[in-house]
Protein backbone atom coordinates (compact mmCIF):
# COMPACT_ATOMS: atom_id res chain seq x y z
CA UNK A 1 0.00 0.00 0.00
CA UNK A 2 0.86 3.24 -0.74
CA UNK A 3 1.59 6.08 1.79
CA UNK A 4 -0.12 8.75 -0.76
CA UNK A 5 -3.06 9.09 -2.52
CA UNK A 6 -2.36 11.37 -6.35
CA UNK A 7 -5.08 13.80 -6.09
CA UNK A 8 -4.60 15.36 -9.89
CA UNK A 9 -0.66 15.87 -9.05
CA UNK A 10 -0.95 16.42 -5.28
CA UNK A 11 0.12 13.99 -3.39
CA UNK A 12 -2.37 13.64 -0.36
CA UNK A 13 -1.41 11.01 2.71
CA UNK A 14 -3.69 8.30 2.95
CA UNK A 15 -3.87 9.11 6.68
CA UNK A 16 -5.85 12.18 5.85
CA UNK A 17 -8.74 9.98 4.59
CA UNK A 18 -8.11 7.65 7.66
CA UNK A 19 -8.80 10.98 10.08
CA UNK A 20 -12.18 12.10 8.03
CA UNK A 21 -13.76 8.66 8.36
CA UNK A 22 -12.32 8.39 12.18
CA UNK A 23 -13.81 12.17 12.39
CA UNK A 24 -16.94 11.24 10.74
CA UNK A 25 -17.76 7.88 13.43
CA UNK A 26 -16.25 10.14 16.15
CA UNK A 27 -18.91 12.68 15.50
CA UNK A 28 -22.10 10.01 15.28
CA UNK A 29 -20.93 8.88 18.42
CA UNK A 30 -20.77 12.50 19.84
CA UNK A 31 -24.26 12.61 18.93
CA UNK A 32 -25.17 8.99 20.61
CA UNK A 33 -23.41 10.03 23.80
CA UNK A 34 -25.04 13.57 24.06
CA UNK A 35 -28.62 12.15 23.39
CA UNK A 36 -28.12 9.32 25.86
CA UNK A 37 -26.83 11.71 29.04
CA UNK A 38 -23.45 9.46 29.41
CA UNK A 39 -21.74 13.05 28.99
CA UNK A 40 -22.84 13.84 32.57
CA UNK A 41 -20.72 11.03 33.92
CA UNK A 42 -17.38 13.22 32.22
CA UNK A 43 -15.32 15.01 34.22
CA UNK A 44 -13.66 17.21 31.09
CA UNK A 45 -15.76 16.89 28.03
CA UNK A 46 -13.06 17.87 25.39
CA UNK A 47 -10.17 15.99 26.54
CA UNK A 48 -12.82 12.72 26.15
CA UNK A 49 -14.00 13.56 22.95
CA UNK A 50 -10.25 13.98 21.78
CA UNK A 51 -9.54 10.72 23.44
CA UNK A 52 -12.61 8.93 21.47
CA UNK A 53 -11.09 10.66 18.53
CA UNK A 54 -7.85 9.19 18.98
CA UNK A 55 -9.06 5.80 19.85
CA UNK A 56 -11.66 6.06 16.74
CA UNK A 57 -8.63 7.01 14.29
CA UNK A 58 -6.66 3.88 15.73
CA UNK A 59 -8.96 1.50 15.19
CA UNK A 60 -9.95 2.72 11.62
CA UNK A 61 -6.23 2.40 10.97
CA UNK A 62 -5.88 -1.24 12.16
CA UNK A 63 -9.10 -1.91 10.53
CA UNK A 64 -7.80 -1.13 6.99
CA UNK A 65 -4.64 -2.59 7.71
CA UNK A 66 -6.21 -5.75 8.78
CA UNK A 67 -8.37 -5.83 5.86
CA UNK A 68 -6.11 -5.25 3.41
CA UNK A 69 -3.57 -8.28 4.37
C-alpha cells in the first residue's frame, strides 16, 4: 500500500482519509453520547471527545490494515 493518494498531481497522505472517516464515526458517536446523558458522567468533556477521537482514528487504521492483508 501506498503512503499517498495522487489527487490530480498532489500527493495527499492516505492518513488524511483515515482521520475524516475516524472524524466522521467520532462525530455520530458525539451525537449517541449527548442524546443518551453518558456526557454527565465526564469530568472534562473535550479531553474525552479527543480521546474517542484518537481511539476512533486507531482502530480505523488497524481496521484497513487488517483488511487489506
Amino acid at each position: 500500500m501506498s503512503g499517498e493518494i495522487n489527487i490530480y498531481g498532489v500527493f495527499v497522505p492516505s492518513v488524511l482519509g483515515w482521520m475524516l472517516i475516524a472524524f466522521a464515526i467520532t462525530t455520530g458517536l458525539r451525537m449517541l453520547l449527548g442524546r443518551a446523558g453518558l456526557y454527565r458522567h465526564v469530568w472534562h468533556r473535550s479531553l474525552f471527545n479527543l480521546a474517542l477521537y484518537v481511539i476512533v482514528l486507531g482502530g480505523t487504521v488497524f481496521l484497513i490494515h487488517w483488511l487489506q492483508s
